[in-house]
PDB file of N, CA and C in Angstrom:
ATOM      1  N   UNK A   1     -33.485 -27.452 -23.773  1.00  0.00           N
ATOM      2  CA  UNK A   1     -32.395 -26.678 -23.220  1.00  0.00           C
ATOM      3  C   UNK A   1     -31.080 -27.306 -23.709  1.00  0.00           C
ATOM      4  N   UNK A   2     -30.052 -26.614 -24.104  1.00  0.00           N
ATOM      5  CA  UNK A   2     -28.834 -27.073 -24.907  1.00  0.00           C
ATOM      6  C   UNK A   2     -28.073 -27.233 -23.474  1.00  0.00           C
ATOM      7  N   UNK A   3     -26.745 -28.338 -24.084  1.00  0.00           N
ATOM      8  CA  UNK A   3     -26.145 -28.570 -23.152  1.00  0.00           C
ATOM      9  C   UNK A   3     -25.278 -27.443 -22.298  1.00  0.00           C
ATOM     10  N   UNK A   4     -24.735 -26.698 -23.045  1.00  0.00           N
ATOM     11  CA  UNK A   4     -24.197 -25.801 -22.349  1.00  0.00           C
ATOM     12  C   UNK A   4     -24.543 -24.740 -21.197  1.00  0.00           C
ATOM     13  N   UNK A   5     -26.318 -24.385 -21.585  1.00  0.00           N
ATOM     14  CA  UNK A   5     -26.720 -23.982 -21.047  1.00  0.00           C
ATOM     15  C   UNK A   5     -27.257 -24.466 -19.432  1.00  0.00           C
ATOM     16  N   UNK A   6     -27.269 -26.024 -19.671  1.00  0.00           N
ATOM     17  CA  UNK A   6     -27.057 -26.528 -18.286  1.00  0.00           C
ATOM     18  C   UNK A   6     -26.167 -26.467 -17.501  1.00  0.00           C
ATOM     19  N   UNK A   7     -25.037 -26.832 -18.008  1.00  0.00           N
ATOM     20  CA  UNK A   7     -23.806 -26.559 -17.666  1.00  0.00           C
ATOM     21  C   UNK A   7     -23.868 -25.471 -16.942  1.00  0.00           C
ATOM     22  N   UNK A   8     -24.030 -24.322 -17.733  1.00  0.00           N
ATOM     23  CA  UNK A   8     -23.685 -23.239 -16.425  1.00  0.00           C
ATOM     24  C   UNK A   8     -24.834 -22.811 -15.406  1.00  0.00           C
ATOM     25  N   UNK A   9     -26.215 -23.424 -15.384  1.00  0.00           N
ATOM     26  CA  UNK A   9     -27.037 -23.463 -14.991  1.00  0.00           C
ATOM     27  C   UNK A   9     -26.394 -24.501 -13.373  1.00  0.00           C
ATOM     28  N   UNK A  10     -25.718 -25.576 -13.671  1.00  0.00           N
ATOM     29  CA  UNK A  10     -25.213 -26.274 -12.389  1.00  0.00           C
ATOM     30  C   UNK A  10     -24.461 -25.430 -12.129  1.00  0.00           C
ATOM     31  N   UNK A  11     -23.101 -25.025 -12.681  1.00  0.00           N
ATOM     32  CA  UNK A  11     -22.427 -24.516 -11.814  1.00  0.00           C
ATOM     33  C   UNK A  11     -22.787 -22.783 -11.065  1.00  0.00           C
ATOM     34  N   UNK A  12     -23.941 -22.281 -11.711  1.00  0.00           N
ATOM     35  CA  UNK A  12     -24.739 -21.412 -10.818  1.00  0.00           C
ATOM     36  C   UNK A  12     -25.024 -21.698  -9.248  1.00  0.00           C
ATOM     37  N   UNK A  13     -25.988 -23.311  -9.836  1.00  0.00           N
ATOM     38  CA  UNK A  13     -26.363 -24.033  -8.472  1.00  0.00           C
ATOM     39  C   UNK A  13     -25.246 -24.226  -7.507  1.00  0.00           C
ATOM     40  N   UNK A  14     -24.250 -24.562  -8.012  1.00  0.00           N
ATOM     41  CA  UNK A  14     -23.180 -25.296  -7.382  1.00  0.00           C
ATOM     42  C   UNK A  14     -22.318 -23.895  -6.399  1.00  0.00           C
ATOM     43  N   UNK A  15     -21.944 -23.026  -7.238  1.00  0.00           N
ATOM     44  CA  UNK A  15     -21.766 -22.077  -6.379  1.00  0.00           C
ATOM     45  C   UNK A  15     -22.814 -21.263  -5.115  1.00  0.00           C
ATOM     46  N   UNK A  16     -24.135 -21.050  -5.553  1.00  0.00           N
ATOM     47  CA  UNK A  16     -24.821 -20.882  -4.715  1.00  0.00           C
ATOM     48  C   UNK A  16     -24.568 -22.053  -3.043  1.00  0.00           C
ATOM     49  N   UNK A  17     -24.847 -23.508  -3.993  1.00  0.00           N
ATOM     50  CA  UNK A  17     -24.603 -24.136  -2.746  1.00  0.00           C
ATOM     51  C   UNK A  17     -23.202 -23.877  -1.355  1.00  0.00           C
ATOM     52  N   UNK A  18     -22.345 -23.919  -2.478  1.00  0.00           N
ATOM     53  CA  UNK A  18     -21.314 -23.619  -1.387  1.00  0.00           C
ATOM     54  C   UNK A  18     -21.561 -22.582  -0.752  1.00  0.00           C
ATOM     55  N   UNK A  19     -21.805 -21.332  -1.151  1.00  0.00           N
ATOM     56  CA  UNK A  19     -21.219 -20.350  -0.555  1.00  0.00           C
ATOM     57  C   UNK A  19     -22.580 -20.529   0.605  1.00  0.00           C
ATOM     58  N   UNK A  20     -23.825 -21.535   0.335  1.00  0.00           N
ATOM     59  CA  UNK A  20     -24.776 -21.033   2.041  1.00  0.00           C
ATOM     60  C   UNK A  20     -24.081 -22.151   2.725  1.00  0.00           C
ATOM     61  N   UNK A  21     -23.541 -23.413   2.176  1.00  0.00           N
ATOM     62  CA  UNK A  21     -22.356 -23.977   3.101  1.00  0.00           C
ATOM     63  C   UNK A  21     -22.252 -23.078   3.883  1.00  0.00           C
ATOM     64  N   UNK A  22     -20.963 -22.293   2.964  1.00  0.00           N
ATOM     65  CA  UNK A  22     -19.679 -21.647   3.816  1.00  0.00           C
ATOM     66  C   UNK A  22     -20.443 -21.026   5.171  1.00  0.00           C
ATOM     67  N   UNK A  23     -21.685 -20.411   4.636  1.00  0.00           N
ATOM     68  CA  UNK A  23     -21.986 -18.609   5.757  1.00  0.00           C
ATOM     69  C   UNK A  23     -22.495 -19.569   6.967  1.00  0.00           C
ATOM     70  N   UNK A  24     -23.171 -21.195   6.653  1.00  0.00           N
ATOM     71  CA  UNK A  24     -23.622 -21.763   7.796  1.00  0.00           C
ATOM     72  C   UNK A  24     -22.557 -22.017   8.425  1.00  0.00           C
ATOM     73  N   UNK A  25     -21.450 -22.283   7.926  1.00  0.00           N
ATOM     74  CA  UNK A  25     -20.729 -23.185   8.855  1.00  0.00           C
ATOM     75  C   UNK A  25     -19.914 -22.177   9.397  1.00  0.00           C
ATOM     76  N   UNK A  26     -19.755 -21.305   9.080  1.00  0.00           N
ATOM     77  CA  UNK A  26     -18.424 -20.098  10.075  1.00  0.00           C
ATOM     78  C   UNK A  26     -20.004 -18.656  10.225  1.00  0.00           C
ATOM     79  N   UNK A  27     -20.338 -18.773  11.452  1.00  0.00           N
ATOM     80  CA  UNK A  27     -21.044 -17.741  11.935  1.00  0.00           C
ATOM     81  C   UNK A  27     -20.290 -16.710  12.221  1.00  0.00           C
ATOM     82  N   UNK A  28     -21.608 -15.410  12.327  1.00  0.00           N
ATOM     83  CA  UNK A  28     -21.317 -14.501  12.741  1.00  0.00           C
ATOM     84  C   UNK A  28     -19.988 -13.867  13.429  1.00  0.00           C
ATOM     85  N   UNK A  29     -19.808 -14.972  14.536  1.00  0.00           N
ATOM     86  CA  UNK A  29     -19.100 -14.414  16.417  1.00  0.00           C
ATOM     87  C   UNK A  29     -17.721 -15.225  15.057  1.00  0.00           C
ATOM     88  N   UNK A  30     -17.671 -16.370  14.339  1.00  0.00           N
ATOM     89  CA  UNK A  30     -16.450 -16.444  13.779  1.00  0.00           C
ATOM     90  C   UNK A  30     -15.828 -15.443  13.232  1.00  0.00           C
ATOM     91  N   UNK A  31     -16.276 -14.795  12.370  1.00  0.00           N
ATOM     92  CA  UNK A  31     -16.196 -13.545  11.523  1.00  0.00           C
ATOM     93  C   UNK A  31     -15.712 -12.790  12.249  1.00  0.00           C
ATOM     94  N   UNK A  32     -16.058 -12.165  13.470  1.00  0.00           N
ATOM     95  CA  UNK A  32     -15.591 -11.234  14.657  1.00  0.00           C
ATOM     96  C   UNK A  32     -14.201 -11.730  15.042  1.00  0.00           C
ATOM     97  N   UNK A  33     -14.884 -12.471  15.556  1.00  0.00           N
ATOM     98  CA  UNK A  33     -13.180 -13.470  16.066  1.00  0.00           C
ATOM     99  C   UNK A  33     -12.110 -13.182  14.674  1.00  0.00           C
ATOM    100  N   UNK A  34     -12.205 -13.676  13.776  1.00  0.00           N
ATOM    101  CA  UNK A  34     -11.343 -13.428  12.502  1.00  0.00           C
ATOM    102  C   UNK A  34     -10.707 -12.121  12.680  1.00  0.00           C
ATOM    103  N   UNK A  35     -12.321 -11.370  12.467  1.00  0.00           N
ATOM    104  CA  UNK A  35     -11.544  -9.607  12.277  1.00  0.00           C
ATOM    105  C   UNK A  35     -10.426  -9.317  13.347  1.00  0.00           C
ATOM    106  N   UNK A  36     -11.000  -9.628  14.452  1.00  0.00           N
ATOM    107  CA  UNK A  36     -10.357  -9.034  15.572  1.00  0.00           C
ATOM    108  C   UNK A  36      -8.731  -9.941  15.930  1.00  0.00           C
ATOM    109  N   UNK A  37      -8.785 -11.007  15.406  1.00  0.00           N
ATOM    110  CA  UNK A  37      -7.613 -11.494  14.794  1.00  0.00           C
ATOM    111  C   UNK A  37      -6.930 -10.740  14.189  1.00  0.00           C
ATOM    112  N   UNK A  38      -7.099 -10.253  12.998  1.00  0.00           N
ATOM    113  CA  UNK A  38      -6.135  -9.205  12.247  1.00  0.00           C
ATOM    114  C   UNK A  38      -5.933  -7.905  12.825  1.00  0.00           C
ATOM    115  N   UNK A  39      -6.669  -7.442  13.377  1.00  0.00           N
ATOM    116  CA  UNK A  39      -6.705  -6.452  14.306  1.00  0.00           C
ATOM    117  C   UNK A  39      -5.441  -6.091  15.322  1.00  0.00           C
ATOM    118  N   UNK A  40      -5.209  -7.522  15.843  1.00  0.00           N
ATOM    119  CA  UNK A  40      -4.392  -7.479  17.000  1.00  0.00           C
ATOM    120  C   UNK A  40      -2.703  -8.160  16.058  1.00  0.00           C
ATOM    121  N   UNK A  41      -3.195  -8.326  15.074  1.00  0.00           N
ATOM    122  CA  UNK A  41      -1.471  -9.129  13.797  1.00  0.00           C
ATOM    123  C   UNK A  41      -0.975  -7.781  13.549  1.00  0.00           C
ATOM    124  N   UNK A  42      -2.169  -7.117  13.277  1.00  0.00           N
ATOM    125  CA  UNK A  42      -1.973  -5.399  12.475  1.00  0.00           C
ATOM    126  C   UNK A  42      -0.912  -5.161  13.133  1.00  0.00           C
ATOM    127  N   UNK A  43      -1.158  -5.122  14.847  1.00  0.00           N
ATOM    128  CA  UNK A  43      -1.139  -3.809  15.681  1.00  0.00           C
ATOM    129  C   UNK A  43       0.011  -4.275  16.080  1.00  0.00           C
ATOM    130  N   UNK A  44       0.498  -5.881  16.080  1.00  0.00           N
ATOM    131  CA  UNK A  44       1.866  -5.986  17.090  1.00  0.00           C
ATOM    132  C   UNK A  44       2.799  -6.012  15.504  1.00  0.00           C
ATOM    133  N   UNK A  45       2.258  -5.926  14.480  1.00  0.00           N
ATOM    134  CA  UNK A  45       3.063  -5.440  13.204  1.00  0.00           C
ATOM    135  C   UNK A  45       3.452  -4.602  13.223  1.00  0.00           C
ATOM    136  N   UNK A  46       2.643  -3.198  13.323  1.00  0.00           N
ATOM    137  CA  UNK A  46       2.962  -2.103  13.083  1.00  0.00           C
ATOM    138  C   UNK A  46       3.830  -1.619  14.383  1.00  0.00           C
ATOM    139  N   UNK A  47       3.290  -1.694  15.709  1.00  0.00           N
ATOM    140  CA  UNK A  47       4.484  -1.898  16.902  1.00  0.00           C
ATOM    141  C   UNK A  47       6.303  -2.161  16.270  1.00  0.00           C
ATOM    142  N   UNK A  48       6.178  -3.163  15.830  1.00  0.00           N
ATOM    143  CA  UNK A  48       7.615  -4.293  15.557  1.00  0.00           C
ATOM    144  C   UNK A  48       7.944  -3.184  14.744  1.00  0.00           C
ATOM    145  N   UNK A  49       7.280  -2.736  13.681  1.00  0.00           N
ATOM    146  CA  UNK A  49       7.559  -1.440  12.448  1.00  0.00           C
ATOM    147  C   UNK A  49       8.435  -0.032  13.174  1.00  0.00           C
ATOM    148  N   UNK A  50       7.752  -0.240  13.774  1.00  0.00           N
ATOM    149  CA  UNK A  50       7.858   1.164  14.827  1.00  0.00           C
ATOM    150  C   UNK A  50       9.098   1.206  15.664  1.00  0.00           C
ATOM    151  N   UNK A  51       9.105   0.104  16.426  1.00  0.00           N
ATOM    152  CA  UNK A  51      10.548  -0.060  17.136  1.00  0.00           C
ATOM    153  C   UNK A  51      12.092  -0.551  16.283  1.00  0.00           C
ATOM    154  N   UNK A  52      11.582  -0.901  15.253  1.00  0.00           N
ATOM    155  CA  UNK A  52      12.824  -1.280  14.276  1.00  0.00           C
ATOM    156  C   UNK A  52      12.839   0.272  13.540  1.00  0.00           C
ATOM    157  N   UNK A  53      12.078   0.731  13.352  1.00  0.00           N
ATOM    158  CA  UNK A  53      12.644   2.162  12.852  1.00  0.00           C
ATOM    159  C   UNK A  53      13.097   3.094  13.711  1.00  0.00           C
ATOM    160  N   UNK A  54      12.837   3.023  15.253  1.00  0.00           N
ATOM    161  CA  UNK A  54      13.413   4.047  16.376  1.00  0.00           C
ATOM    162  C   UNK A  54      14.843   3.519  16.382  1.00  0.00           C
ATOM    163  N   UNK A  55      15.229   2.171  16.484  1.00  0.00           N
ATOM    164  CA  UNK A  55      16.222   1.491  17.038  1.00  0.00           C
ATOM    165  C   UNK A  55      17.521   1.795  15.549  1.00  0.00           C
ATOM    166  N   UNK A  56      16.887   1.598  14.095  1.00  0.00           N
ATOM    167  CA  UNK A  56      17.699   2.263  13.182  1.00  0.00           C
ATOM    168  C   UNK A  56      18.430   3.812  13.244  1.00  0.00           C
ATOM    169  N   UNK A  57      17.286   4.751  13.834  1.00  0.00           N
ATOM    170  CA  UNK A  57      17.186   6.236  13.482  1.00  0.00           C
ATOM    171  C   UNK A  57      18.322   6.402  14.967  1.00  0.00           C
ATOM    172  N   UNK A  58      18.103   5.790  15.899  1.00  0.00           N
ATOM    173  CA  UNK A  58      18.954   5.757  16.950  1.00  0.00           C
ATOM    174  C   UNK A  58      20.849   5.373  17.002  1.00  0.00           C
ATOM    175  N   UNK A  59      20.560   4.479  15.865  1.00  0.00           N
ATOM    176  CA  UNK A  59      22.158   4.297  15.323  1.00  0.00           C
ATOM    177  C   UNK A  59      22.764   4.902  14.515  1.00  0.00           C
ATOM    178  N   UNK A  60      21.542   5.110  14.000  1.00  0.00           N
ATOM    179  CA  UNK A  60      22.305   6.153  12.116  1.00  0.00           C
ATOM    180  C   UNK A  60      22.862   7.247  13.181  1.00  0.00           C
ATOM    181  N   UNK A  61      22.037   8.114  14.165  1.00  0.00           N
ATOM    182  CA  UNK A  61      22.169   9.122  14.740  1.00  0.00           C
ATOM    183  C   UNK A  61      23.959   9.289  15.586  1.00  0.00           C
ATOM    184  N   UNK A  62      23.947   8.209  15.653  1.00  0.00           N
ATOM    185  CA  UNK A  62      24.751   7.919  16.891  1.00  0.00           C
ATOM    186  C   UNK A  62      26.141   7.486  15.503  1.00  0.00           C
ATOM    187  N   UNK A  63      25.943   6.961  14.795  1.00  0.00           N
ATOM    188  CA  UNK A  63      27.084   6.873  13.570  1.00  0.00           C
ATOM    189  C   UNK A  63      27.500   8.293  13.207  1.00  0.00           C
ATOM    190  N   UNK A  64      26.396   9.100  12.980  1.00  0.00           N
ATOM    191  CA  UNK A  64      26.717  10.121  12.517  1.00  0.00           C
ATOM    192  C   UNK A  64      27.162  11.305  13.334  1.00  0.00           C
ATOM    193  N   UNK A  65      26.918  11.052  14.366  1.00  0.00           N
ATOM    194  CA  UNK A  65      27.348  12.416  15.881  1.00  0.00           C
ATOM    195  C   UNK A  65      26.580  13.386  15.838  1.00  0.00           C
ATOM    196  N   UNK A  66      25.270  12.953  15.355  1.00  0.00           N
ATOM    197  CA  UNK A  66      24.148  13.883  15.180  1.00  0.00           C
ATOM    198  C   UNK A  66      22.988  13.782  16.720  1.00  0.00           C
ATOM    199  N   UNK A  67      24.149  13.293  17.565  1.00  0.00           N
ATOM    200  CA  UNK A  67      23.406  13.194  19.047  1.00  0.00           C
ATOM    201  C   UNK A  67      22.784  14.155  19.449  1.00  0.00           C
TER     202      UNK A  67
END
């Protein structure tokens, strides 16, 4: 077997290894937890989105006498 071909033969191994690392060490209920993390970043994002565009549309309105 030529060298190179080992070469990527470890780093096959090597990635395999990590990644059953990774899936052992952050379970399932982590993953959830994560999602539902972004879930709730989304939502007080898009909120903050929401009230900075009422609070604009409310001044432009009020600049313009389009009350």
């Amino acid at each position: 077997m030529n060298s190179e071909l080992q070469f990527w033969r470890a780093m096959a191994g090597y990635a395999l290894a990590r990644a059953r690392a990774q899936r052992s060490r952050r379970g399932r209920t982590q993953l959830g937890a994560s999602s539902l993390e972004w879930a709730i970043i989304s939502a007080i994002l898009v909120a903050a989105a929401l009230a900075v565009g009422l609070i604009v549309r409310r001044v432009v309105d009020k600049r313009s006498g389009a009350d």
